[in-house]
C-alpha atoms as a PDB file:
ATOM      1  CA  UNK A   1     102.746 315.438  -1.637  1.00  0.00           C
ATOM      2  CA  UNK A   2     103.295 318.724  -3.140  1.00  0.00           C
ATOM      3  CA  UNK A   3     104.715 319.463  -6.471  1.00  0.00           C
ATOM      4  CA  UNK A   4     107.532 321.584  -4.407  1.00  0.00           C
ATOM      5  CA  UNK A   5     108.284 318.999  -2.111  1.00  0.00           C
ATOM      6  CA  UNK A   6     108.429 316.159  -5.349  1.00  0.00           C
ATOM      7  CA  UNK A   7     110.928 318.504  -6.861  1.00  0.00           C
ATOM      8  CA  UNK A   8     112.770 318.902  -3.491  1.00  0.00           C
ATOM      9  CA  UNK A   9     113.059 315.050  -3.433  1.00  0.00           C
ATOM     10  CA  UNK A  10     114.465 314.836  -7.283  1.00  0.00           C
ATOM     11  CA  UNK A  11     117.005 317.537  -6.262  1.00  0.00           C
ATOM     12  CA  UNK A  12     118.445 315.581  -2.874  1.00  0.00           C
ATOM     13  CA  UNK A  13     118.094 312.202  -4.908  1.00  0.00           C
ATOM     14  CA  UNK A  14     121.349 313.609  -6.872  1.00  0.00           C
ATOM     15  CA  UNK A  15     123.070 314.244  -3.801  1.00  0.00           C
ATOM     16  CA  UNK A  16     125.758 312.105  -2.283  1.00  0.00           C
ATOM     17  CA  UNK A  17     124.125 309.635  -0.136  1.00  0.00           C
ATOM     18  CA  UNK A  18     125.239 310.901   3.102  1.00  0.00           C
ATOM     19  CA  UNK A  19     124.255 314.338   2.463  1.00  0.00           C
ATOM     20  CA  UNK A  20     120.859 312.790   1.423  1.00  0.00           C
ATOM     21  CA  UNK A  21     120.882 311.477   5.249  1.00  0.00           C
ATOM     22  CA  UNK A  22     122.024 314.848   6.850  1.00  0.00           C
ATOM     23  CA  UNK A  23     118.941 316.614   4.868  1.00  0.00           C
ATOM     24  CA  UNK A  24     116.421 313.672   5.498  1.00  0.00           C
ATOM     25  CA  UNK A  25     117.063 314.316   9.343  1.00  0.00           C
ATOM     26  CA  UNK A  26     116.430 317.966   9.125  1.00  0.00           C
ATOM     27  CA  UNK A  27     113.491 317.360   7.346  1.00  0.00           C
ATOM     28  CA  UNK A  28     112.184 314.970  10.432  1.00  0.00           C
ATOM     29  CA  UNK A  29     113.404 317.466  12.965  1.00  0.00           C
ATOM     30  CA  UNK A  30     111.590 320.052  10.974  1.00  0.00           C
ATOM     31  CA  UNK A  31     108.538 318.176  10.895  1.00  0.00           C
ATOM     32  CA  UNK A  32     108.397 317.227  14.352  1.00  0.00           C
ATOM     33  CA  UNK A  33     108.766 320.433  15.895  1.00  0.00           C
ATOM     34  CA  UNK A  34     105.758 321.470  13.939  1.00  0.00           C
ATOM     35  CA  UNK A  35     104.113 318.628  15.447  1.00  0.00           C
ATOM     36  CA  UNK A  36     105.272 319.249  19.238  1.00  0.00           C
ATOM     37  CA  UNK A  37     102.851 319.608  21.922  1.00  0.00           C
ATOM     38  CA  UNK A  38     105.603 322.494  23.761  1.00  0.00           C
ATOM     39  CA  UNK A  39     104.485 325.881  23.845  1.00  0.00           C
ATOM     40  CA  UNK A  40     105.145 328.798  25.769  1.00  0.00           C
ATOM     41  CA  UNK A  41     102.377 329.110  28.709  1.00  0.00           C
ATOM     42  CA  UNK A  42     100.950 332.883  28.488  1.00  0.00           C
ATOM     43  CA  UNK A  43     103.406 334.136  31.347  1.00  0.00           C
ATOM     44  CA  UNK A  44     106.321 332.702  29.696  1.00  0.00           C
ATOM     45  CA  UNK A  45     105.102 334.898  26.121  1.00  0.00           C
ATOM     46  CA  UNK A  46     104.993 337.724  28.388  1.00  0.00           C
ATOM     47  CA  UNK A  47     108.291 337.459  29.849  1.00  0.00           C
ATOM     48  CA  UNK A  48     109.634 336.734  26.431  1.00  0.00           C
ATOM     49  CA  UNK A  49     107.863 340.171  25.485  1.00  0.00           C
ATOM     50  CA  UNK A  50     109.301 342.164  28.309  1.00  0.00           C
ATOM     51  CA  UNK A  51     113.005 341.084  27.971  1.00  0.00           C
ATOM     52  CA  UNK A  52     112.823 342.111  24.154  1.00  0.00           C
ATOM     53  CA  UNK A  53     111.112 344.918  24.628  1.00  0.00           C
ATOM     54  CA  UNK A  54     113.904 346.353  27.449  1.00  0.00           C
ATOM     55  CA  UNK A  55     117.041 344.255  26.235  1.00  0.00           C
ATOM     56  CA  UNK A  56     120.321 344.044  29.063  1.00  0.00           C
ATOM     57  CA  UNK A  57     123.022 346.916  28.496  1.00  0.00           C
ATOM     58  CA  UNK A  58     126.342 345.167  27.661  1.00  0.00           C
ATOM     59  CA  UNK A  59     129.770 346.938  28.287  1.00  0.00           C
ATOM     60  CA  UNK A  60     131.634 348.732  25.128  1.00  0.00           C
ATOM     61  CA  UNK A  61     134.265 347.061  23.758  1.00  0.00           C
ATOM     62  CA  UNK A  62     136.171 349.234  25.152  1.00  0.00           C
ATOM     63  CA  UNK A  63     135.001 348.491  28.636  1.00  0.00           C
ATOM     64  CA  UNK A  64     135.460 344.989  28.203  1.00  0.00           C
ATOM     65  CA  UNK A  65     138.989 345.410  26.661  1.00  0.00           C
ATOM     66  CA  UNK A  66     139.921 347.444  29.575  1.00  0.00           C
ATOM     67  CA  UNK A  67     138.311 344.707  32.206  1.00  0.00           C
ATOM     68  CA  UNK A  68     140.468 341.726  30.527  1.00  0.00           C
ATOM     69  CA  UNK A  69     143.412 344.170  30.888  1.00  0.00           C
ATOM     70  CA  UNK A  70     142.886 344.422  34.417  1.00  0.00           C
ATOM     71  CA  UNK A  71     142.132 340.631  35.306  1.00  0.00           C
ATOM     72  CA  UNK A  72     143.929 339.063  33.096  1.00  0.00           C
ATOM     73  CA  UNK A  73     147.072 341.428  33.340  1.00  0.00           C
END
């Protein structure tokens, strides 16, 4: 174990024990997302790539003020 992760352990260890419980499980979700076998297949990256590259045009808040006015009355 690392000297960073020993000292992380001393500093929950003072924690209520709950909140020692609520950072444990992050810690294994953490840890087991790094070990997940899910990836992105190549055309799923490139589709990620695309859509950020060219993101969706959303209405002004004005437009969207004056939409609710109209459906909502």
């Amino acid at each position: 174990m690392t000297k960073l992760l020993n000292k992380a352990f001393e500093t929950m260890s003072a924690l209520p024990e709950a909140r020692q419980d609520e950072v444990a499980q992050m810690l294994i979700d953490l840890a087991q997302q790094e070990q997940s076998d899910l990836t992105l297949s190549e055309d799923q990256k490139a589709e990620v790539r695309r859509r950020l590259s060219s993101p969706a045009d959303y209405a002004s808040d004005a437009e969207a003020e004056a939409f609710f006015r109209r459906t909502v009355g």
